[in-house]
C-alpha atoms as a PDB file:
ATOM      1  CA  UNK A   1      45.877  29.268 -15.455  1.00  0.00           C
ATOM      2  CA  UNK A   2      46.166  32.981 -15.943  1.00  0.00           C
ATOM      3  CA  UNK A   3      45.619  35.046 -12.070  1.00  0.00           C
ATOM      4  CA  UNK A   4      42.695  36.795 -11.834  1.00  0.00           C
ATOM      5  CA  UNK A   5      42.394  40.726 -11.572  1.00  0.00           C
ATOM      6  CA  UNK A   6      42.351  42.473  -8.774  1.00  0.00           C
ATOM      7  CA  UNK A   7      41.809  46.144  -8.455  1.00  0.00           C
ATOM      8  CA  UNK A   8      43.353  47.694  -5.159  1.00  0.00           C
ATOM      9  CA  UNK A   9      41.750  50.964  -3.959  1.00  0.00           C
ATOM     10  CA  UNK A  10      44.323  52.588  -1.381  1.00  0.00           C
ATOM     11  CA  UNK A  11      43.420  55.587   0.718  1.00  0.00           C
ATOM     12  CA  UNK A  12      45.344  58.614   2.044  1.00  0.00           C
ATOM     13  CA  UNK A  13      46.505  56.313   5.245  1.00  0.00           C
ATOM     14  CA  UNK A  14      48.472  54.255   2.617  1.00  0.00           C
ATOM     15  CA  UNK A  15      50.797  56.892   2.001  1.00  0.00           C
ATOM     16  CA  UNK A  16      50.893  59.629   4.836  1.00  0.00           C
ATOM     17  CA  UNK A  17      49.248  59.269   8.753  1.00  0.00           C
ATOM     18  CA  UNK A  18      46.752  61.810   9.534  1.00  0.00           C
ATOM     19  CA  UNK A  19      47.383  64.992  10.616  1.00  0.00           C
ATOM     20  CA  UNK A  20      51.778  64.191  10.165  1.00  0.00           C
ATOM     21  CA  UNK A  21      53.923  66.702   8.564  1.00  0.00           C
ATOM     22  CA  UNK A  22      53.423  65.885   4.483  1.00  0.00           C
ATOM     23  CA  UNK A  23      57.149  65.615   4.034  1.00  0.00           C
ATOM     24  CA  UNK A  24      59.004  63.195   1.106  1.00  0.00           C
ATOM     25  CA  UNK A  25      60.415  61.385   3.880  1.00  0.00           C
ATOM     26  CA  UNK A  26      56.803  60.186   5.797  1.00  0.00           C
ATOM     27  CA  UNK A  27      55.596  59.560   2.498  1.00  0.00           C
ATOM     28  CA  UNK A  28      58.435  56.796   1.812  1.00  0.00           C
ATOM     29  CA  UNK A  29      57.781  55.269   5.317  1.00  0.00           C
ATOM     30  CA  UNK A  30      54.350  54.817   4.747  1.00  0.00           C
ATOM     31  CA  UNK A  31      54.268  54.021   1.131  1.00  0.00           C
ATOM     32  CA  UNK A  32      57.368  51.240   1.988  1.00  0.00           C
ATOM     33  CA  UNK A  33      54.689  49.459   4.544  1.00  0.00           C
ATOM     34  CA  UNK A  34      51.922  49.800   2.042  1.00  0.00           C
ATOM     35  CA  UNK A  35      54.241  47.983  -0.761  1.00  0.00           C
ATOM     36  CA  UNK A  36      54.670  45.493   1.590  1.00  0.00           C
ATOM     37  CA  UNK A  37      51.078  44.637   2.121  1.00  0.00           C
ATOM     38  CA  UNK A  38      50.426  44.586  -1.545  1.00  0.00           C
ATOM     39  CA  UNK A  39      53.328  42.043  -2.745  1.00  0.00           C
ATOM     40  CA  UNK A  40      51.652  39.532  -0.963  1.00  0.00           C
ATOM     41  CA  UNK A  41      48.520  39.873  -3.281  1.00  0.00           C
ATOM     42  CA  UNK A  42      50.637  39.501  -6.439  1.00  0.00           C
ATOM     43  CA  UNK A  43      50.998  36.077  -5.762  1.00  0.00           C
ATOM     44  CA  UNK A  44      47.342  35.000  -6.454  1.00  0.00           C
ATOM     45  CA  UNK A  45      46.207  38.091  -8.714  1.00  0.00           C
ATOM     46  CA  UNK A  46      47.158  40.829 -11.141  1.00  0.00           C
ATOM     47  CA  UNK A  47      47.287  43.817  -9.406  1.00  0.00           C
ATOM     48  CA  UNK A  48      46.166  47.175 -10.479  1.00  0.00           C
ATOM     49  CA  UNK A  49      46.741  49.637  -7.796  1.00  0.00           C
ATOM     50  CA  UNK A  50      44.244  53.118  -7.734  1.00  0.00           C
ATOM     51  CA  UNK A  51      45.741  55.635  -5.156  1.00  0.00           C
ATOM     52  CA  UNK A  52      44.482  58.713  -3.158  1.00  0.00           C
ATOM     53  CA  UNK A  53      46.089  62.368  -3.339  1.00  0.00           C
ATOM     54  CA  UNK A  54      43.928  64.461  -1.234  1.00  0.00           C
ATOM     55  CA  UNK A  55      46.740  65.855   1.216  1.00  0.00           C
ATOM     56  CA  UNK A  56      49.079  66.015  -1.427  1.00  0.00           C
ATOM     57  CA  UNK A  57      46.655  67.511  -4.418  1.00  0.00           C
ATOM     58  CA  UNK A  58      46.343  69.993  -1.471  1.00  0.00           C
ATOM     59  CA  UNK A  59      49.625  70.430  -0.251  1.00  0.00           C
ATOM     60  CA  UNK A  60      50.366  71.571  -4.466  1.00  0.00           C
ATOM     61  CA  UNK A  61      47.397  73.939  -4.473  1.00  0.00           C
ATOM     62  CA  UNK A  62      48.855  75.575  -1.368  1.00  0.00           C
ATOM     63  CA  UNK A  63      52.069  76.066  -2.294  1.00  0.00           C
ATOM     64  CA  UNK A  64      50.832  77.215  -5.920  1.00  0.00           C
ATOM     65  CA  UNK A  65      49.100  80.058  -4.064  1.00  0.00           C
ATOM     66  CA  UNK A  66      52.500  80.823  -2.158  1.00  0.00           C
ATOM     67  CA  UNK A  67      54.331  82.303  -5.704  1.00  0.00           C
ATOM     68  CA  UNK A  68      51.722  84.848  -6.641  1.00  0.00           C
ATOM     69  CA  UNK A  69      54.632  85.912  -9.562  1.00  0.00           C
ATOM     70  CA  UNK A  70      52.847  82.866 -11.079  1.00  0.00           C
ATOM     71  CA  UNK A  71      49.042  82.095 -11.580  1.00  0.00           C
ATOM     72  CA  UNK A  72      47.913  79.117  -9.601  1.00  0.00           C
ATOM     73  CA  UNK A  73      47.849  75.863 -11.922  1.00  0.00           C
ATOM     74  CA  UNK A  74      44.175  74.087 -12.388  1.00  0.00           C
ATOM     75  CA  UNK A  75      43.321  71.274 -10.276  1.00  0.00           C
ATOM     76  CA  UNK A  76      43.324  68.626 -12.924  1.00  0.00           C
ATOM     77  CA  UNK A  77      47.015  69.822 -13.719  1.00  0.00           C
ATOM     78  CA  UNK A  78      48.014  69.182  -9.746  1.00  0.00           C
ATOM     79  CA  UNK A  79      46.119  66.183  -9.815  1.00  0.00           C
ATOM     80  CA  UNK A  80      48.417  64.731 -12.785  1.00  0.00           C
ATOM     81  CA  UNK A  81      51.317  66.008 -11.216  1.00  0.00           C
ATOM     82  CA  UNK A  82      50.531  63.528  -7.443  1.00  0.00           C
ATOM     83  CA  UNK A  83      49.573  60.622 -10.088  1.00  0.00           C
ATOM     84  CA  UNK A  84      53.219  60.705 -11.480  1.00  0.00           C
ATOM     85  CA  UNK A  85      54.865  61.967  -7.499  1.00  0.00           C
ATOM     86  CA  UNK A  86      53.064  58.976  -5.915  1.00  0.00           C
ATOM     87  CA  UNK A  87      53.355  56.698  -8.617  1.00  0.00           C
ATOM     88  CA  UNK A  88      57.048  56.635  -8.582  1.00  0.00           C
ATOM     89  CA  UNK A  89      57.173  56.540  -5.022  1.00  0.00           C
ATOM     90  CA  UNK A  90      55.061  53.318  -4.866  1.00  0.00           C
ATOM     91  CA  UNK A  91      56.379  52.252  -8.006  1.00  0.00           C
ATOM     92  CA  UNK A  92      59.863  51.842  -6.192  1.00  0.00           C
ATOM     93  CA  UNK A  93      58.782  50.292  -2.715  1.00  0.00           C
ATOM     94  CA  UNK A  94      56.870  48.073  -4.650  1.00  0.00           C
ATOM     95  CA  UNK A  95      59.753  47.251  -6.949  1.00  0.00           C
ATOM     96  CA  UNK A  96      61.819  46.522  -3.528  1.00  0.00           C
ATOM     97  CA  UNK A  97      59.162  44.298  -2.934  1.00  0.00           C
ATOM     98  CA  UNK A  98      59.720  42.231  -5.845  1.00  0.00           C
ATOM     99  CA  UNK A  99      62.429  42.671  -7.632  1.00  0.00           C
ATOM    100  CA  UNK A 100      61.608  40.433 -10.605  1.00  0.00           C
ATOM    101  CA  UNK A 101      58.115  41.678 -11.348  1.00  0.00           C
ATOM    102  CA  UNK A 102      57.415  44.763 -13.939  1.00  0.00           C
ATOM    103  CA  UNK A 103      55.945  47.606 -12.044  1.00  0.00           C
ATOM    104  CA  UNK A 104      54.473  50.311 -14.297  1.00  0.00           C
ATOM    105  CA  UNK A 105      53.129  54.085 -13.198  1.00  0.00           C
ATOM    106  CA  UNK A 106      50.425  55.196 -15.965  1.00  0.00           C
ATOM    107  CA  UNK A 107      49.088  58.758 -15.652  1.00  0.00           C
ATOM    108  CA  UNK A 108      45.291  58.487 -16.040  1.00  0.00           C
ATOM    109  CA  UNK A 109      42.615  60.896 -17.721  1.00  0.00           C
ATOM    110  CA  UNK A 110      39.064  60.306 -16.491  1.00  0.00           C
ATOM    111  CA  UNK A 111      35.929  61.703 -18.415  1.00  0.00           C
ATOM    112  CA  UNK A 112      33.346  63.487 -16.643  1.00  0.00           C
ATOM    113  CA  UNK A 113      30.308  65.213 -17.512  1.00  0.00           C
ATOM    114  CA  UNK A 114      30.955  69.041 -17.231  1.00  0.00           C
ATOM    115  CA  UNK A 115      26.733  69.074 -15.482  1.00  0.00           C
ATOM    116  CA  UNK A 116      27.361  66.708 -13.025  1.00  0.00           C
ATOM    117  CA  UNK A 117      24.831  67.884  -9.855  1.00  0.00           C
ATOM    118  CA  UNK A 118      27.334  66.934  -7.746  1.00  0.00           C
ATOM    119  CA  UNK A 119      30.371  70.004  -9.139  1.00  0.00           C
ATOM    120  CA  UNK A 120      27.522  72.027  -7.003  1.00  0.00           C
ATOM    121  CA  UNK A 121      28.534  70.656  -3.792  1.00  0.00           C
ATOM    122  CA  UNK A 122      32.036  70.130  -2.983  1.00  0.00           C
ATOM    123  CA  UNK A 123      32.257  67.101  -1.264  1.00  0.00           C
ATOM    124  CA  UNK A 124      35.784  65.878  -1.906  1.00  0.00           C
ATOM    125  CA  UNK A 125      38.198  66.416   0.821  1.00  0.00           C
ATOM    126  CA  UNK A 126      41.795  67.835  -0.050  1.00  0.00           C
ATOM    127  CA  UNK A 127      44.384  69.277   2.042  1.00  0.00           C
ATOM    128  CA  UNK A 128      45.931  68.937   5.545  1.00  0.00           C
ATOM    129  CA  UNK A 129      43.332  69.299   8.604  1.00  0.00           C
ATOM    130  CA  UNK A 130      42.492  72.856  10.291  1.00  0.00           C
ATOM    131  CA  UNK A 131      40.986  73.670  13.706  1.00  0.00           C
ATOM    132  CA  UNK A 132      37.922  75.339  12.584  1.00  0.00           C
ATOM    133  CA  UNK A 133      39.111  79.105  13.065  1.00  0.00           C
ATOM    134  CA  UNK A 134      42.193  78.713  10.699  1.00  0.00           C
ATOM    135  CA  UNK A 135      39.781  76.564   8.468  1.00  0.00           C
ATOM    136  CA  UNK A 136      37.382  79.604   8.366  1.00  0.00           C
ATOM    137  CA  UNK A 137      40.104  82.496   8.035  1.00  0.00           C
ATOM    138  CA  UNK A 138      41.530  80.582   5.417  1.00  0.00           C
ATOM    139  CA  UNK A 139      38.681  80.030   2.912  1.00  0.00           C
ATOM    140  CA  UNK A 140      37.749  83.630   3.376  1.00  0.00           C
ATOM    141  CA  UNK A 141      41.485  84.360   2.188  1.00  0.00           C
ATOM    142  CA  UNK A 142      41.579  82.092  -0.720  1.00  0.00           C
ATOM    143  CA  UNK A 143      37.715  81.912  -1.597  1.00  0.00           C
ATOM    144  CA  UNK A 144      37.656  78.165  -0.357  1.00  0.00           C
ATOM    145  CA  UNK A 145      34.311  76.261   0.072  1.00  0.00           C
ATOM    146  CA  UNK A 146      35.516  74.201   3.594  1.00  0.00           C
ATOM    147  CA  UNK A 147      33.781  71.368   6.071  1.00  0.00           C
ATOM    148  CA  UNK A 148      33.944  69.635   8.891  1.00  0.00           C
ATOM    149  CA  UNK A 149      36.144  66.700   8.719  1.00  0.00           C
ATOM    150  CA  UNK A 150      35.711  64.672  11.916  1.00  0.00           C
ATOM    151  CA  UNK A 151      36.843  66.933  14.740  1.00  0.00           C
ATOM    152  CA  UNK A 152      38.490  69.130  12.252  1.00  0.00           C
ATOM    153  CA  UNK A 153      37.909  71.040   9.084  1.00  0.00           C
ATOM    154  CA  UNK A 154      39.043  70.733   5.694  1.00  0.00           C
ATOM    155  CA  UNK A 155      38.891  72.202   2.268  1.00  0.00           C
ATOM    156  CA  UNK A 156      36.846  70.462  -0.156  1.00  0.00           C
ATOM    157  CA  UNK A 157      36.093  70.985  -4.284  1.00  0.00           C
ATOM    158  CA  UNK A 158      34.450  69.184  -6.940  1.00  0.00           C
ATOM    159  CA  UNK A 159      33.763  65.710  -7.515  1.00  0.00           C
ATOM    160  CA  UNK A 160      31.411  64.620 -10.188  1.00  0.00           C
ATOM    161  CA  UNK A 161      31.212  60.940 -10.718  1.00  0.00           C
ATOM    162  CA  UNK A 162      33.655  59.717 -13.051  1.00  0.00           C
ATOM    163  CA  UNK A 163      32.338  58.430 -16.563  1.00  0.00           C
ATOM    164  CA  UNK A 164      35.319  56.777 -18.321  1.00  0.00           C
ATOM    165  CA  UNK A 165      38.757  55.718 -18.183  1.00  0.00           C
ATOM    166  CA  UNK A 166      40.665  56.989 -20.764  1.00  0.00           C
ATOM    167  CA  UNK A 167      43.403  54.666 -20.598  1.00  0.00           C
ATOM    168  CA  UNK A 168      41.620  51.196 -20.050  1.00  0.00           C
ATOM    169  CA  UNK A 169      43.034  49.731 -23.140  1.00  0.00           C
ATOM    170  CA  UNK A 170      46.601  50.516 -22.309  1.00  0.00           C
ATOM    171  CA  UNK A 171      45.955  49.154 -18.591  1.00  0.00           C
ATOM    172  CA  UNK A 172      44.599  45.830 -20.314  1.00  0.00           C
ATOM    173  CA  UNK A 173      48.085  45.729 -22.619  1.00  0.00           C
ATOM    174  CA  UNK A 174      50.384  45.813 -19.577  1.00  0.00           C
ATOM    175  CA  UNK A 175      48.174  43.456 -17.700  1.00  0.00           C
ATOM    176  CA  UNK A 176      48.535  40.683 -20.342  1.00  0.00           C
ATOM    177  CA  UNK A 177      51.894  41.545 -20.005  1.00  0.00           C
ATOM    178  CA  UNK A 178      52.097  40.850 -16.171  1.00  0.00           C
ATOM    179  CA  UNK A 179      52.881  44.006 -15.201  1.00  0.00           C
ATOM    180  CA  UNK A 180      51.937  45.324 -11.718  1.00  0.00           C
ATOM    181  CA  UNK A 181      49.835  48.507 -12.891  1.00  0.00           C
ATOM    182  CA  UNK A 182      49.690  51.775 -10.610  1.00  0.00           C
ATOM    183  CA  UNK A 183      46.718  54.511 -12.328  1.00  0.00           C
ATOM    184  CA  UNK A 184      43.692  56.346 -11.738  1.00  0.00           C
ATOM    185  CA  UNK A 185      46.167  58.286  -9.027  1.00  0.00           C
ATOM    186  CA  UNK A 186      43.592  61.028  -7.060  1.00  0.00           C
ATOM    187  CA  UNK A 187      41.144  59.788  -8.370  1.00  0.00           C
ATOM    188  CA  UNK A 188      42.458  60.674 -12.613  1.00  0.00           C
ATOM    189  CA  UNK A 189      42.937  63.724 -13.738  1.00  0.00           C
ATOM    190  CA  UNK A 190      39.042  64.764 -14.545  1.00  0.00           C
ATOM    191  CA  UNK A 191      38.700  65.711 -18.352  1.00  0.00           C
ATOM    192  CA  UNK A 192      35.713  66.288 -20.735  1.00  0.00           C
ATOM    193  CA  UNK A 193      35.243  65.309 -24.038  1.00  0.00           C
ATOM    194  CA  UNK A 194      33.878  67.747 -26.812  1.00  0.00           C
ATOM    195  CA  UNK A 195      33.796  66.201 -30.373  1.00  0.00           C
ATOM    196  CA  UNK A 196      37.840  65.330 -30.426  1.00  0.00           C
ATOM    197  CA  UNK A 197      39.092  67.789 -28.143  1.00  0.00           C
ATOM    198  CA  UNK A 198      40.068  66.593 -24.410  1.00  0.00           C
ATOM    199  CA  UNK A 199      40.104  69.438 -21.936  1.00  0.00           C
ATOM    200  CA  UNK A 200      40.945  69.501 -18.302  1.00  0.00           C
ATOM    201  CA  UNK A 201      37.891  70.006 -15.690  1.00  0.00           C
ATOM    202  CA  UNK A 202      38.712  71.627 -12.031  1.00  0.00           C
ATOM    203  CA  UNK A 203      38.132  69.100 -10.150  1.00  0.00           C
ATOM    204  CA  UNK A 204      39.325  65.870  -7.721  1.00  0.00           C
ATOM    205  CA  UNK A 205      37.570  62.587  -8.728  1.00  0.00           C
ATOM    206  CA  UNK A 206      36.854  59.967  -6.029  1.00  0.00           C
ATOM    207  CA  UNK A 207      39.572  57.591  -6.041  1.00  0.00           C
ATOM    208  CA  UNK A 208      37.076  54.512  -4.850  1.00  0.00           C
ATOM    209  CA  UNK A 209      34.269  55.555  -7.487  1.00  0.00           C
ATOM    210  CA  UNK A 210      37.167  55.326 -10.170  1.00  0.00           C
ATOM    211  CA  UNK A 211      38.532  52.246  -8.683  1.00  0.00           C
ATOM    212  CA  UNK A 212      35.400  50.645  -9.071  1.00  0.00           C
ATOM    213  CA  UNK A 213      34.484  51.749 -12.942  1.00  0.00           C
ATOM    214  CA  UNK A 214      38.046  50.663 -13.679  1.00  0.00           C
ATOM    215  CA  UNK A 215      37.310  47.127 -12.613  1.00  0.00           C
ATOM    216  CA  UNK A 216      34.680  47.159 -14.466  1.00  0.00           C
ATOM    217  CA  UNK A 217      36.068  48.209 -17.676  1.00  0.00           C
ATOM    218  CA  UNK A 218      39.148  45.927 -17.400  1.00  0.00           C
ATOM    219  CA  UNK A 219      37.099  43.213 -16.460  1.00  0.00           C
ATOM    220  CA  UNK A 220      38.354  42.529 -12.461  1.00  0.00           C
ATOM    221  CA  UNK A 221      37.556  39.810 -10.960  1.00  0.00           C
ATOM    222  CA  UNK A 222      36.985  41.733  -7.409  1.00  0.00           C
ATOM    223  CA  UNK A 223      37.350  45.208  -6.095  1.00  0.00           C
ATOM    224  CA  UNK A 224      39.519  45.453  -2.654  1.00  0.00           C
ATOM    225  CA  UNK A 225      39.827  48.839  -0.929  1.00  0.00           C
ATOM    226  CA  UNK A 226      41.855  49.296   1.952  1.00  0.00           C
ATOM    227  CA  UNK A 227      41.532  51.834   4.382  1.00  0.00           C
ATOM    228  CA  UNK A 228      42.275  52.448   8.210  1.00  0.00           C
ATOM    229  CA  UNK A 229      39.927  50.019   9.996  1.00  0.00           C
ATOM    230  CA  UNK A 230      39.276  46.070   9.913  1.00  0.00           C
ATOM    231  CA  UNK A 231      35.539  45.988   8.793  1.00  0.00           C
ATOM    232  CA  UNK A 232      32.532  48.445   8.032  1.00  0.00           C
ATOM    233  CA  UNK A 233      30.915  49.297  11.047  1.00  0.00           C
ATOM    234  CA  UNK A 234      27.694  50.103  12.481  1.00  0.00           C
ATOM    235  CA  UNK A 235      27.083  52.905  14.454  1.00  0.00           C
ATOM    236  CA  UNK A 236      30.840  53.462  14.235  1.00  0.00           C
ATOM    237  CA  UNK A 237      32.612  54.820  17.339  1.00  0.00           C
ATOM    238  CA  UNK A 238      29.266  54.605  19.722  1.00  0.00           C
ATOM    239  CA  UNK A 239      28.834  51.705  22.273  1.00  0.00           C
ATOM    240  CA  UNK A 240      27.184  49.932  20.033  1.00  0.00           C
ATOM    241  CA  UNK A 241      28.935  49.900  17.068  1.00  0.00           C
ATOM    242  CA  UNK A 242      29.014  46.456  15.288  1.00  0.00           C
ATOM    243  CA  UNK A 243      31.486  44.901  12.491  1.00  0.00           C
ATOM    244  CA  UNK A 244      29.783  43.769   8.646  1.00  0.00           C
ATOM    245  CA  UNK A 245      31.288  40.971   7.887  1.00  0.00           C
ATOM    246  CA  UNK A 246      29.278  39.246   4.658  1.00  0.00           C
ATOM    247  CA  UNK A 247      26.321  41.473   3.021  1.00  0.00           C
ATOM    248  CA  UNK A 248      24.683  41.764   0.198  1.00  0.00           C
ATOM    249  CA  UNK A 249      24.146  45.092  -1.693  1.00  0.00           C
ATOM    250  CA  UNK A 250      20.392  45.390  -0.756  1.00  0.00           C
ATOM    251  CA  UNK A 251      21.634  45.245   2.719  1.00  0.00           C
ATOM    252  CA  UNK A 252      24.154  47.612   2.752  1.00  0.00           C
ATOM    253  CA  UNK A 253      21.642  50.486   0.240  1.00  0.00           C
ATOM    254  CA  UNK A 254      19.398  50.116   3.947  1.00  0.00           C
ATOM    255  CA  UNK A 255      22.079  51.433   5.492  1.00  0.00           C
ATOM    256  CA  UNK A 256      23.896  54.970   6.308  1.00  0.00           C
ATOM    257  CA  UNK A 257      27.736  55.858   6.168  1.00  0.00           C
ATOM    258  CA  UNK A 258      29.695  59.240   6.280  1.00  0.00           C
ATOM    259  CA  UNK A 259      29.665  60.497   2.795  1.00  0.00           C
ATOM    260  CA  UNK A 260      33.420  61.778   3.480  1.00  0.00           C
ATOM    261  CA  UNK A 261      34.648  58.883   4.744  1.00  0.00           C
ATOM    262  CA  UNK A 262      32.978  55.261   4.611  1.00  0.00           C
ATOM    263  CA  UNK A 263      30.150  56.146   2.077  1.00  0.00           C
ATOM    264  CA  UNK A 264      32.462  56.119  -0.774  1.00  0.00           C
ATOM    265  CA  UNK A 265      33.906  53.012  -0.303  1.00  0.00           C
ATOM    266  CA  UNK A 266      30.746  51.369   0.340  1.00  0.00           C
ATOM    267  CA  UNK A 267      28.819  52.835  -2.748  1.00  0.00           C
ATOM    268  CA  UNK A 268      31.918  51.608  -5.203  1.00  0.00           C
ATOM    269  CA  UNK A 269      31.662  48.106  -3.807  1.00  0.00           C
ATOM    270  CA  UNK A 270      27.970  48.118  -4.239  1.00  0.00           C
ATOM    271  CA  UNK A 271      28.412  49.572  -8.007  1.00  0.00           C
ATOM    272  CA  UNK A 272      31.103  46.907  -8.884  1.00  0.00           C
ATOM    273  CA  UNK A 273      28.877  44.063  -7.420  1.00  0.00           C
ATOM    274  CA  UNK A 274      25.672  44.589  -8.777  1.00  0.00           C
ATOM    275  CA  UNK A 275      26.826  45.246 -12.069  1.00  0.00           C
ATOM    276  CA  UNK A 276      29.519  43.124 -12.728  1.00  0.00           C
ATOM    277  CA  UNK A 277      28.499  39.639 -10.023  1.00  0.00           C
ATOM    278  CA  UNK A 278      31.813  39.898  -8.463  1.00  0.00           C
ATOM    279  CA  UNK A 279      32.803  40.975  -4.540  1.00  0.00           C
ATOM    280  CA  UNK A 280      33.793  43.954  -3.042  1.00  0.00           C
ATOM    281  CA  UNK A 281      35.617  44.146  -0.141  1.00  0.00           C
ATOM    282  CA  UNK A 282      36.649  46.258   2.648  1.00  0.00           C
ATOM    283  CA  UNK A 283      39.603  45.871   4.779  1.00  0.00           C
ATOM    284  CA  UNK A 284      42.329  47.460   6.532  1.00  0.00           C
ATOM    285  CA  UNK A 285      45.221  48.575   4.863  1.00  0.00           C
ATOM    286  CA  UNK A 286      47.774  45.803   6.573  1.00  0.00           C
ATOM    287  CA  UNK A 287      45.598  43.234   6.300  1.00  0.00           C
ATOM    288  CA  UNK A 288      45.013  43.217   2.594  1.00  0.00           C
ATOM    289  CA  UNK A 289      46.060  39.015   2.307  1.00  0.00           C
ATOM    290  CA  UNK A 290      43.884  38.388   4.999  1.00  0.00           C
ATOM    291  CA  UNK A 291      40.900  40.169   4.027  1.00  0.00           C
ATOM    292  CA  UNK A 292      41.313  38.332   0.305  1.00  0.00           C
ATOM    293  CA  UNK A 293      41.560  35.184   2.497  1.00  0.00           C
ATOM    294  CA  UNK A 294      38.142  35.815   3.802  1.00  0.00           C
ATOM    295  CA  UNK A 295      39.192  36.274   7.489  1.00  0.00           C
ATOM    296  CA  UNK A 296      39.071  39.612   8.201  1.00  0.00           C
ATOM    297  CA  UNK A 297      37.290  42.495   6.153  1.00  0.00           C
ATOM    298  CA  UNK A 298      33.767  43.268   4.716  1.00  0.00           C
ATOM    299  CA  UNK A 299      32.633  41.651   1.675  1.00  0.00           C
ATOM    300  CA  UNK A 300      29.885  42.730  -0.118  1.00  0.00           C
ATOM    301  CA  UNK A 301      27.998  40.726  -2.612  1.00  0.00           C
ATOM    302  CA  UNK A 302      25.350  41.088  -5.412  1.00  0.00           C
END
């Protein structure tokens, strides 16, 4: 019997710690644990893989405005360039991984609608961390819009809602294939779509609200993003904080999450449920068997 889908949402944890120096060499030590979490899914499902890039879409965009011989490229543009720097990177821990299996990197364009209300508040999170004096210095050099990230600060730019995979077809081909798939890198690179012409939008997409429209339109059987902690949580960080474990999607709309951090993931699990039947679930990044296993993790349900 063929294995089902499964699309894997990995955050920024998966491939550099916060707030450590966003060298080629921490990359490969995190990425190499990451791969090593996700080979042990491939036994029971077809994996497509959907990666973050906000430090490193960043990192680009500040070292673009370091060669001012040069105008700064757009945001889509560094956004396809992390898809193709972080694909190969996991492409080749994963390959390490297993050896016999195809592993396949495929630079994704994502259609989004030029009026989204949400281009009017930057939301989406890119960059390394600031104390909030450099943070404030720094967007009044370079024109950034900036907010508080936790106990620090960080830039932040567009992210409308993404509206279409480009690529979905070609994603299907390599699955039927059984190739491991890694796309939708940052999120896509965010284009819009005028009669035939494809144009580049500045922007970052949400890597978890693309995760979850690409499960839908390759027909997943569930939606797993991984992040830094075991469950959702409650009142997270106070004394009373308290682990989800199984809810529905009516019971998680009641509640509230931090729209730059948990929010996300939550609202792309509740999409993906309540349109397509299947789960989403929530887990930390080194327990991705377990949480498919049903012992650890949130799961959220239609």
């Amino acid at each position: 019997m063929e294995k089902p889908i499964l699309v894997v949402a990995v955050g920024g944890n998966a491939l550099l710690q916060r707030g450590e120096l966003m060298s080629c060499e921490n990359q490969k030590k995190s990425i190499t644990s990451t791969a090593r979490s996700l080979a042990k899914l491939h036994e029971k499902y077809r994996l497509v893989i959907v990666h973050g890039n906000g430090p490193q879409v960043g990192l680009l965009a500040l070292q673009n405005l370091s060669y001012r011989d040069c105008p700064p490229y757009p945001m889509d543009v560094l956004g396809a360039e992390t898809q193709g720097m972080i694909g190969y990177l996991m492409q080749q821990s994963i390959k390490r991984e297993l050896p016999a299996e195809n592993v396949t990197t495929l630079v994704t364009q994502v259609i989004v609608d030029a009026n989204d209300p949400a281009i009017a508040d930057p939301s989406k999170f890119i960059g390394p961390v600031y104390d909030k004096e450099t943070a404030h210095k720094l967007a009044k050099q370079h024109g950034w819009t900036i907010k508080p990230d936790g106990e620090y600060w960080r830039r932040v730019v567009p992210s409308p809602a993404p509206a279409k995979i480009m690529e979905s077809d070609a994603i299907k081909t390599l699955l039927a294939k059984d190739h491991i798939v890694i796309c939708g890198g940052g999120g896509g690179a965010p284009v819009i779509k005028n009669d035939l012409n494809i144009e580049g939008f500045e922007a970052v997409i949400d890597k978890d609200a693309t995760a979850a429209l690409l499960a839908k339109e390759i027909n997943a059987a569930e939606l797993l993003i991984l992040t830094d902690g075991s469950h959702v949580c409650l009142n997270w960080g106070k004394p009373n904080e308290r682990a989800l474990t199984d809810a529905t999607v009516a019971e998680m709309k009641s509640y509230e999450f931090a729209a730059g951090s948990m929010g996300p993931k939550v609202d792309a699990c509740c999409d993906f449920a309540e349109q397509t039947g299947g789960t989403g679930n929530i887990g930390d990044l080194h327990q991705a068997l377990d949480v498919m296993n049903r012992t650890t993790g949130t799961r959220i349900f239609p």
